[in-house]
Protein backbone atom coordinates (compact mmCIF):
# COMPACT_ATOMS: atom_id res chain seq x y z
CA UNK A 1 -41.34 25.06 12.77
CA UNK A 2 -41.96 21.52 11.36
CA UNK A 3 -44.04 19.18 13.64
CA UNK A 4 -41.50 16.42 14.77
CA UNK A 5 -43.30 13.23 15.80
CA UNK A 6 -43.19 11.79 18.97
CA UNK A 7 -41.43 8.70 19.27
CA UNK A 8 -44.03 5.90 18.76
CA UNK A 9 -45.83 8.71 16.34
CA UNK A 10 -44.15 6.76 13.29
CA UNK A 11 -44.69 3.42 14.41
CA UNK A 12 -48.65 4.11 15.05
CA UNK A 13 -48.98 5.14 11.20
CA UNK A 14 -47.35 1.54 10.30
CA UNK A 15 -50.17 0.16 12.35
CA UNK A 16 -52.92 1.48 10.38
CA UNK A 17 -53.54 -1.50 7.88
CA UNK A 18 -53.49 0.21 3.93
CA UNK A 19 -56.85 0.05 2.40
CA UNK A 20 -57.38 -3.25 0.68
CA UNK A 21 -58.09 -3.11 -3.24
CA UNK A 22 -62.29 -3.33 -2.55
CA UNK A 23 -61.76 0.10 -0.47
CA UNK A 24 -61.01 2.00 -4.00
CA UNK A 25 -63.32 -0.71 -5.66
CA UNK A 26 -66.40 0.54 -3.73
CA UNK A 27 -64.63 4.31 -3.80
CA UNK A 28 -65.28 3.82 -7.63
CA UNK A 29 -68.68 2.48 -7.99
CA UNK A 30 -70.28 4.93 -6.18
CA UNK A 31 -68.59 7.80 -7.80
CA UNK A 32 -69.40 6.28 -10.84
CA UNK A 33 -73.07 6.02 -9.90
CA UNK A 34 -73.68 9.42 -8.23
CA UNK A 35 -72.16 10.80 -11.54
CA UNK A 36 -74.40 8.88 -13.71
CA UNK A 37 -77.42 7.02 -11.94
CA UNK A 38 -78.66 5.46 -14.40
CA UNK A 39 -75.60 2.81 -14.17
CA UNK A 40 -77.01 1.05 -11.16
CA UNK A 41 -79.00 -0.84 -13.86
CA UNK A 42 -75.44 -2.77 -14.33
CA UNK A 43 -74.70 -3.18 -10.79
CA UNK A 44 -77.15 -6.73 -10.66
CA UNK A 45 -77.24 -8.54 -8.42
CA UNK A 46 -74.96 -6.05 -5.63
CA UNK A 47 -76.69 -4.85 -2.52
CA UNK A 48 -75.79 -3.04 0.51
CA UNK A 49 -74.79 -6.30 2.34
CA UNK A 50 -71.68 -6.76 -0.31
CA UNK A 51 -70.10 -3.68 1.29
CA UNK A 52 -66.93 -4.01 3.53
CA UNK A 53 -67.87 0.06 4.46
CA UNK A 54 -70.79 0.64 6.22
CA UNK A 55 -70.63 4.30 5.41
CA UNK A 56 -70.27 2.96 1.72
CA UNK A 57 -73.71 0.41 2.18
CA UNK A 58 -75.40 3.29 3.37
CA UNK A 59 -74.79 5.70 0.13
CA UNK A 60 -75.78 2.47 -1.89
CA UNK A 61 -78.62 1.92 0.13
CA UNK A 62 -79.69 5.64 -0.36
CA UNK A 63 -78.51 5.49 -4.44
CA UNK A 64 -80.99 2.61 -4.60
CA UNK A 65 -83.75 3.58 -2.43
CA UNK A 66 -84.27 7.44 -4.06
CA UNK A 67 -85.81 7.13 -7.77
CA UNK A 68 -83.32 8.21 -10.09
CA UNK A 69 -83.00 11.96 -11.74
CA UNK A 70 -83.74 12.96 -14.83
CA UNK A 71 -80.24 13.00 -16.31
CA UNK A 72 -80.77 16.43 -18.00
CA UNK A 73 -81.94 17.88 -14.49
CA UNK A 74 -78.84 16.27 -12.29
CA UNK A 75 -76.19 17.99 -15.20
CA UNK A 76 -77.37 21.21 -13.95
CA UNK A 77 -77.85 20.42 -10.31
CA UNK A 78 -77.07 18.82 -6.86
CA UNK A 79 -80.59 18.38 -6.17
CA UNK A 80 -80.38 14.44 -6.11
CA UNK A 81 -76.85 14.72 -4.18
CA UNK A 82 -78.38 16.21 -1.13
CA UNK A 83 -81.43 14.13 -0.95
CA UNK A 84 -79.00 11.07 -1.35
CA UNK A 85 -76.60 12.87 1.50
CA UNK A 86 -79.83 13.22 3.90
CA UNK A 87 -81.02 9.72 3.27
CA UNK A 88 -77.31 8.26 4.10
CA UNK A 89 -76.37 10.22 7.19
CA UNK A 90 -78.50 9.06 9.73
CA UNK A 91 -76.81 5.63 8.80
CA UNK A 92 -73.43 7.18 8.73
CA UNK A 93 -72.98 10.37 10.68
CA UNK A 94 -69.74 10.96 9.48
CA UNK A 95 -70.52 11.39 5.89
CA UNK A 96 -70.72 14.82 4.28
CA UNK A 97 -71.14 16.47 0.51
CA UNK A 98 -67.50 16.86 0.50
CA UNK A 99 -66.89 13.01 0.34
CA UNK A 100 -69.58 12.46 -2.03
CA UNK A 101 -67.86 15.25 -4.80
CA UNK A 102 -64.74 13.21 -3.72
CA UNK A 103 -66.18 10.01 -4.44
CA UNK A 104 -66.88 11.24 -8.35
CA UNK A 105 -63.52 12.93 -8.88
CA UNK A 106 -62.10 9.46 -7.70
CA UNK A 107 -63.99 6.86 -10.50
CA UNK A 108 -61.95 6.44 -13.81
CA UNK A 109 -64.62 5.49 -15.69
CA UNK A 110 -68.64 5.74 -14.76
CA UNK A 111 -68.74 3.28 -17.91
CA UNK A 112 -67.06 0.22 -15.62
CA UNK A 113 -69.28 0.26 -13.16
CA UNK A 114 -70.28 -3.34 -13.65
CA UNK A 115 -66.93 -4.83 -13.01
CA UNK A 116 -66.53 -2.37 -9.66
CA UNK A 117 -69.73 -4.38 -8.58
CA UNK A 118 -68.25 -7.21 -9.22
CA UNK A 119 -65.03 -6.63 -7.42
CA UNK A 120 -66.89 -5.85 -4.46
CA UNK A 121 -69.35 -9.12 -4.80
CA UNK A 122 -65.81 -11.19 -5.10
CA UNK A 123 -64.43 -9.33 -1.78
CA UNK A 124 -67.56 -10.15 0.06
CA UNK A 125 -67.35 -14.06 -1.05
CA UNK A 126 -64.16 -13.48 0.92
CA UNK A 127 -65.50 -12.30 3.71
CA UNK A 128 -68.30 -14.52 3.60
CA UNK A 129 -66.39 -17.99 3.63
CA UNK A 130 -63.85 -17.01 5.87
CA UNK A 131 -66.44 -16.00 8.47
CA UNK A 132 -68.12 -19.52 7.95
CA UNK A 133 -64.93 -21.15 8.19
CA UNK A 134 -64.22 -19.16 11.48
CA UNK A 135 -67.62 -20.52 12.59
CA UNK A 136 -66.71 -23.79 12.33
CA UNK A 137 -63.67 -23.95 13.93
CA UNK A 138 -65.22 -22.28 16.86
CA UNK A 139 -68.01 -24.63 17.43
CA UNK A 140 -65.15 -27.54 16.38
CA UNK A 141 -63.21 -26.25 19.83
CA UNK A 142 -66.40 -25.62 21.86
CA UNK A 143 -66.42 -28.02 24.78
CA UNK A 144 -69.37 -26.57 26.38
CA UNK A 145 -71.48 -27.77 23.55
CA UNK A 146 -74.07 -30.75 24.25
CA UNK A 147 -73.40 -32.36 21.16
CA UNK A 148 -69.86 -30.96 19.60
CA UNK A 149 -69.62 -33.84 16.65
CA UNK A 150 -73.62 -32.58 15.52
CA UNK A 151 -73.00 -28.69 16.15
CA UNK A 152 -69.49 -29.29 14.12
CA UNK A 153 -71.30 -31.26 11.08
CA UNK A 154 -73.95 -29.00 10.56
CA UNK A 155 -71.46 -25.93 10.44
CA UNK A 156 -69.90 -28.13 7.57
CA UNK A 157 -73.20 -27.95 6.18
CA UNK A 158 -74.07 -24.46 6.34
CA UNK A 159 -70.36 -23.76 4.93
CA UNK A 160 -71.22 -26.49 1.79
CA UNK A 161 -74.37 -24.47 1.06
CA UNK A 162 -72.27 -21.17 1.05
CA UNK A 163 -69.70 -22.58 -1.92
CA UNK A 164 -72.83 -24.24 -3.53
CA UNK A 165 -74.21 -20.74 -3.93
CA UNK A 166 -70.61 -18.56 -4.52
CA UNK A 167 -70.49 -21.44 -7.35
CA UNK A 168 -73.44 -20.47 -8.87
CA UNK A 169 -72.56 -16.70 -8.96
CA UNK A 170 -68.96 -16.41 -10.21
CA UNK A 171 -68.31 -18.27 -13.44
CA UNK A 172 -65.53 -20.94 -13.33
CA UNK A 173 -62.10 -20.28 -15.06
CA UNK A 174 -59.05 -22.32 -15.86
CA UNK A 175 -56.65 -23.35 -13.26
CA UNK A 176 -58.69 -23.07 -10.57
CA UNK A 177 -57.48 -24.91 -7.72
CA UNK A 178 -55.44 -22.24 -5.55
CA UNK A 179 -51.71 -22.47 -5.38
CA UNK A 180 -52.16 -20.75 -1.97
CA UNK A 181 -49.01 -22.29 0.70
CA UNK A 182 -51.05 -24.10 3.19
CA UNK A 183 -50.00 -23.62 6.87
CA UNK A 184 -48.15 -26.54 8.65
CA UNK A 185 -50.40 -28.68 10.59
CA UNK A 186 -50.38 -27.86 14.21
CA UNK A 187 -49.73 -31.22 16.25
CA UNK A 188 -52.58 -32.92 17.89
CA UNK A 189 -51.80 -31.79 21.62
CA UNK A 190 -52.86 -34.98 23.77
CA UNK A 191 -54.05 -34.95 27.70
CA UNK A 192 -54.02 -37.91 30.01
CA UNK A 193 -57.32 -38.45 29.84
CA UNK A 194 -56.80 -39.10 25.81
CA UNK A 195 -54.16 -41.06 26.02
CA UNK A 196 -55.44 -43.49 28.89
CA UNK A 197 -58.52 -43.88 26.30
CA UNK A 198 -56.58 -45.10 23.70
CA UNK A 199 -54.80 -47.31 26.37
CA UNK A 200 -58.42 -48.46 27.03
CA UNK A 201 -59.16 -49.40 23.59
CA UNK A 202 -56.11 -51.10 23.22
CA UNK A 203 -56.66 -53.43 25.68
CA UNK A 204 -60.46 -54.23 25.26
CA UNK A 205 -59.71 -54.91 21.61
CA UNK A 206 -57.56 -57.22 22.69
CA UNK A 207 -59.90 -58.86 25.07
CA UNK A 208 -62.80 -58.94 22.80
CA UNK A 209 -61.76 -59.55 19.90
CA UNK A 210 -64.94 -60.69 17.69
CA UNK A 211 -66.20 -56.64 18.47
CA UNK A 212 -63.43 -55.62 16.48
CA UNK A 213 -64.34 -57.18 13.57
CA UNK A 214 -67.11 -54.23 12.99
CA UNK A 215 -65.04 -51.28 14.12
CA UNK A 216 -63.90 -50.73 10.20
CA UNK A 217 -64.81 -47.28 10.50
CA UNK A 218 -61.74 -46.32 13.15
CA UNK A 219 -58.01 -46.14 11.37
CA UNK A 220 -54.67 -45.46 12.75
CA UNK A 221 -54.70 -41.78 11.24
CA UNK A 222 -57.38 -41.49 14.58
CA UNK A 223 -55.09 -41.71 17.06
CA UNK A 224 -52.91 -39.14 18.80
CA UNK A 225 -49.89 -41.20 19.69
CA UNK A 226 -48.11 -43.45 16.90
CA UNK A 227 -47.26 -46.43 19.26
CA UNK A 228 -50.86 -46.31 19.82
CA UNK A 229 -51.49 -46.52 16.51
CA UNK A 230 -49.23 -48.83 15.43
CA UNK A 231 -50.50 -51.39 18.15
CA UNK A 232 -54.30 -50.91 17.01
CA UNK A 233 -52.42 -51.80 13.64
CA UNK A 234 -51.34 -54.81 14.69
CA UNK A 235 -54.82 -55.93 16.45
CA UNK A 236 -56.84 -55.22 13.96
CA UNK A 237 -54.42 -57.72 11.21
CA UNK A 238 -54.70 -60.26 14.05
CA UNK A 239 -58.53 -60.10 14.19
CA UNK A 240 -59.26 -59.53 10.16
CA UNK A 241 -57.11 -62.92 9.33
CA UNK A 242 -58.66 -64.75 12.08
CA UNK A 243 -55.42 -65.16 14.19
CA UNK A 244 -56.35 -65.97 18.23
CA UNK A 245 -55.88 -62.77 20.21
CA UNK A 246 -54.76 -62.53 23.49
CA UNK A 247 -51.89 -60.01 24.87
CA UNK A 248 -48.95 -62.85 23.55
CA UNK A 249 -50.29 -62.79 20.66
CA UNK A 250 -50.39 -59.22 20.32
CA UNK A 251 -46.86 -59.00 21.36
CA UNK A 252 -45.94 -61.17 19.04
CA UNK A 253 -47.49 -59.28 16.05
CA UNK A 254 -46.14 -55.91 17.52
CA UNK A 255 -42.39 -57.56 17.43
CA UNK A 256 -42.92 -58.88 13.44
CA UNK A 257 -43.57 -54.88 12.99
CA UNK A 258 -40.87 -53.66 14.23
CA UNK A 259 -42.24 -51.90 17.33
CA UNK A 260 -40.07 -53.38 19.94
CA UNK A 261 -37.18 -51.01 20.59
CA UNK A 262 -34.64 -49.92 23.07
CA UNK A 263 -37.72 -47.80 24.42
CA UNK A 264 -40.47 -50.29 24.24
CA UNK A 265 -39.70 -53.79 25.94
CA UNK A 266 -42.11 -56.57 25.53
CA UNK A 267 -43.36 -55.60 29.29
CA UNK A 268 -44.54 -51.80 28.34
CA UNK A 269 -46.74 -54.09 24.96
CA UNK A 270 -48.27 -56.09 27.48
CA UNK A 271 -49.80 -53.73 29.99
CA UNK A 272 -50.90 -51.50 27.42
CA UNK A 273 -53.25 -54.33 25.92
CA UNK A 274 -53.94 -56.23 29.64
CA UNK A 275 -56.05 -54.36 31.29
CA UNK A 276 -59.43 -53.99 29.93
CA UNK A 277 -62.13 -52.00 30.35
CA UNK A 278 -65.75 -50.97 28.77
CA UNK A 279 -66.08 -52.34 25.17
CA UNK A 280 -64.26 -51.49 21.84
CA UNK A 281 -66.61 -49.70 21.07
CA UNK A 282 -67.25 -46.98 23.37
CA UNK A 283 -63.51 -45.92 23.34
CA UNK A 284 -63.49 -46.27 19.54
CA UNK A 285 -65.91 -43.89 19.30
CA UNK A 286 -64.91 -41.29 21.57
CA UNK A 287 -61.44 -41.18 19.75
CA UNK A 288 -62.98 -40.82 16.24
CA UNK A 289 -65.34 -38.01 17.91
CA UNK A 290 -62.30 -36.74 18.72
CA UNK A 291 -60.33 -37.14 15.21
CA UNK A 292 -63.99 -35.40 13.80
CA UNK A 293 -63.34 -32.34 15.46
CA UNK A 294 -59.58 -31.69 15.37
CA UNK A 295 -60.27 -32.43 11.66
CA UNK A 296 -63.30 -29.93 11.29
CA UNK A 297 -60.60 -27.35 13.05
CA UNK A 298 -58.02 -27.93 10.00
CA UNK A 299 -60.25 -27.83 7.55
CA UNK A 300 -61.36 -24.06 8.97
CA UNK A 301 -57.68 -23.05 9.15
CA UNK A 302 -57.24 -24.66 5.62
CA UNK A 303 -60.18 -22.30 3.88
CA UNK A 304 -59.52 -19.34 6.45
CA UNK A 305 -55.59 -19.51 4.56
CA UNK A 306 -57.39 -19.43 1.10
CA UNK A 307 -59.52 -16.55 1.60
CA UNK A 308 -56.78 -14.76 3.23
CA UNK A 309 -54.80 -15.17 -0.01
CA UNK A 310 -56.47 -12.12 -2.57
CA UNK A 311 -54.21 -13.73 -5.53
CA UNK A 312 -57.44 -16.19 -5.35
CA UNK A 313 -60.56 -15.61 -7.02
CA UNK A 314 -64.10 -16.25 -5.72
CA UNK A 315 -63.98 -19.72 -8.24
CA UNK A 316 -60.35 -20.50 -6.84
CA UNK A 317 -62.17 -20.27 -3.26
CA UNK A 318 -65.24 -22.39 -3.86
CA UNK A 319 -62.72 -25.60 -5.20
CA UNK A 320 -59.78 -25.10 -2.65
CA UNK A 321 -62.28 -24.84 0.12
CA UNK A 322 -64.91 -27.88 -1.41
CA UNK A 323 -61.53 -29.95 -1.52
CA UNK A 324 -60.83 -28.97 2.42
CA UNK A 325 -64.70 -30.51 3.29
CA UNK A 326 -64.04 -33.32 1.22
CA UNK A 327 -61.55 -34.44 3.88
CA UNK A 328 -63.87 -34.02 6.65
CA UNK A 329 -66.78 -35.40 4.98
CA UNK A 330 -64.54 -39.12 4.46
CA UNK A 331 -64.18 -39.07 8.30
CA UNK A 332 -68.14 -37.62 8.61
CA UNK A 333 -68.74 -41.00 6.68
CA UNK A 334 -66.88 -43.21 9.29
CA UNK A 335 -68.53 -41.41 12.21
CA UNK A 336 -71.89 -41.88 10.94
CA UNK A 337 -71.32 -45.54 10.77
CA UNK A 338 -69.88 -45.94 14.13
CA UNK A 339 -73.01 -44.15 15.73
CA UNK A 340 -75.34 -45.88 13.80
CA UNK A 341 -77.93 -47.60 15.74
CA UNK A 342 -77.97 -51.08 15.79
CA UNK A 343 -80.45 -52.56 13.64
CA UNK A 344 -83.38 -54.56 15.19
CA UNK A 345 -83.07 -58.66 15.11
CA UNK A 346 -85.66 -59.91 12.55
CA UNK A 347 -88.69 -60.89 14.31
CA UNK A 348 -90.07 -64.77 14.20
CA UNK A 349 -93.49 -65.33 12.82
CA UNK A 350 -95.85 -67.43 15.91
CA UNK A 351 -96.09 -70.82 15.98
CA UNK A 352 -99.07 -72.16 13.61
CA UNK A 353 -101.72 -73.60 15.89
CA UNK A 354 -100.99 -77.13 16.16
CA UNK A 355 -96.79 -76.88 15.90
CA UNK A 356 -94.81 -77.31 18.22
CA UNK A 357 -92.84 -73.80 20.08
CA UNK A 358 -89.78 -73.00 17.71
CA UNK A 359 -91.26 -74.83 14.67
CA UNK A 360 -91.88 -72.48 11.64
CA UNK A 361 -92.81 -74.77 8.77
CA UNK A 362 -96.08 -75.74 8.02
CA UNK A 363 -97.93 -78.21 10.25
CA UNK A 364 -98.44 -81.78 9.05
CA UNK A 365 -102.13 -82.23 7.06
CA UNK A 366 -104.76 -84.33 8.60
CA UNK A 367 -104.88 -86.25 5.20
CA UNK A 368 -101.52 -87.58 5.25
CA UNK A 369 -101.73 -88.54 8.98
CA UNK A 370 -104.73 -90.87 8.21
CA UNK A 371 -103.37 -92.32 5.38
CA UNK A 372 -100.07 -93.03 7.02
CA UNK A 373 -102.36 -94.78 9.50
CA UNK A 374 -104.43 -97.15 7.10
CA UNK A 375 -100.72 -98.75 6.36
């Protein structure tokens, strides 16, 4: 009597994601290199870390690591099979000389071998990036962290050397930006404590004005609310034209831009920008540290979506994803300049002997003096 499944029997089996095209990639390969050996020479520069299968490293591994038969000897026997099988399954218990004979009935052609390999060197570029890009959106979302905005940077870093060396292995070809659909940008989400320190900005800006003036490297695209954004607009024209800033003032640039509505009265403008605290720059800075990180965390999702498209090849990867760090490495720029330290004031040379404190010309010669004394 025919087995009839169990009710979730079916929906288990649609579960079970379908092998992925580097599963019959690395299926091939070794096949093809069990049946003839002497193609690993075209395998260069694969190694056991390329595999997605661990069962599948660990037959490489073995392939590699026995010396090769003579060709004439492993047409007649399975001499080098077995000693490949025994070097293998203490990596991979599960393997057996049944999978191995199924392994060469499976590869088309033992001839290919070189483009198998370099299927499975694309896949694992895939895998590669798109753990790196995981990487950095962790660390990007790590509060814990002592230092998020250096942790987050230096991610960006490691993930700039990865497509600096993917670029160096896969030869370019034409059209090779990806045409990947990008996934909509999640919204900002904003707590109190964010908002009140754009509030806090807002108003200290206001009070000290001439602070401003060096605070190029913090834009509107920073902050989490428009209004917010939209005020420090507004400020910032006052201050760069060389208006006189006070919260009137700022309430009267705010009304020439159209922010007063049936929501926003004149009253709402004014407290936000009248009651300072701290200095521009300390809340400037801890909303760009901010905007750093929730960029570094699009950028990750950006490259994750690329390498989770397989229409794109490993060159298609390197420029989508060196086009996703160019974004954060504009607002690495701005950050870099905000943190800066200070530079040191220039330090006066002494006094001469014989000149006065404050005086830094030479002093006046004897010779003159006496002459200017026989007038």
């Amino acid at each position: 009597m025919p087995h009839a499944p169990e009710p979730d029997e079916d929906d288990d089996l649609d579960r079970v994601p379908a092998p992925k095209p580097v599963h019959y990639a690395e299926q091939a390969l070794l096949g093809a290199l069990l049946l003839e050996p002497v193609r690993l020479a075209d395998t260069e520069p694969l190694n056991s870390q390329h595999f997605d299968s661990h069962t599948h490293a660990a037959l490489f591994t073995a392939i590699r690591t026995l010396p090769p038969p003579d060709p004439a000897d492993h047409a007649k026997d399975t001499a080098w099979l077995n000693a490949v099988l025994e070097h293998a399954r203490p990596h991979a218990p599960g393997l057996n000389a049944s999978y191995l004979h199924t392994l060469i009935q499976f590869c088309p052609q033992p001839k290919h071998a070189a483009a198998y390999a370099r299927m499975i060197r694309a896949d694992n570029a895939r895998r590669v990036l798109r753990a790196h890009a995981e990487r950095l959106a962790s660390t990007a979302s790590d509060p814990g962290l002592p230092n998020p905005a250096a942790a987050t940077l230096g991610m960006a870093d490691d993930l700039g050397r990865v497509l600096d060396a993917l670029a160096e292995q896969f030869d370019p070809r034409s059209g090779s930006f990806p045409r990947t659909p990008l996934p909509a940008e999640v919204p900002r989400q904003a707590d109190q404590e964010d908002l009140d320190e754009e509030r806090l900005l807002l108003a200290t800006a206001t009070a000290y004005p001439a602070e401003v003036r060096q605070m190029r490297w913090l834009t509107e695209a920073d902050f989490l609310l428009p209004l917010h954004a939209a005020l420090w607009q507004a400020i910032t024209a006052l201050v760069h034209r060389g208006g006189m800033v006070d919260p009137i003032t700022v309430l009267d640039e705010a009304q020439h831009r159209g922010l007063l509505t049936g929501s926003l009265a004149p009253k709402d403008v004014m407290a936000l920008v009248s009651t300072p605290a701290g200095s521009p720059e300390y809340w400037g800075e801890k909303i760009l540290h901010r905007a750093l990180l929730a960029r570094a965390q699009t950028v990750a999702v950006r490259i994750a979506a690329y390498t989770d498209d397989l229409a794109n090849t490993p060159h298609q990867l390197v420029t989508g994803s060196r086009r996703a760090l160019a974004d954060l490495g504009s607002l690495r720029s701005r950050w870099i300049r905000a943190t800066a330290p200070a530079p040191a004031p220039a330090e006066i040379p002494p006094a001469r002997s014989g000149q006065p404190p404050g005086a830094t010309g030479p002093p006046p010669q004897p010779a003159l003096l006496s002459a200017r004394s026989r007038r």
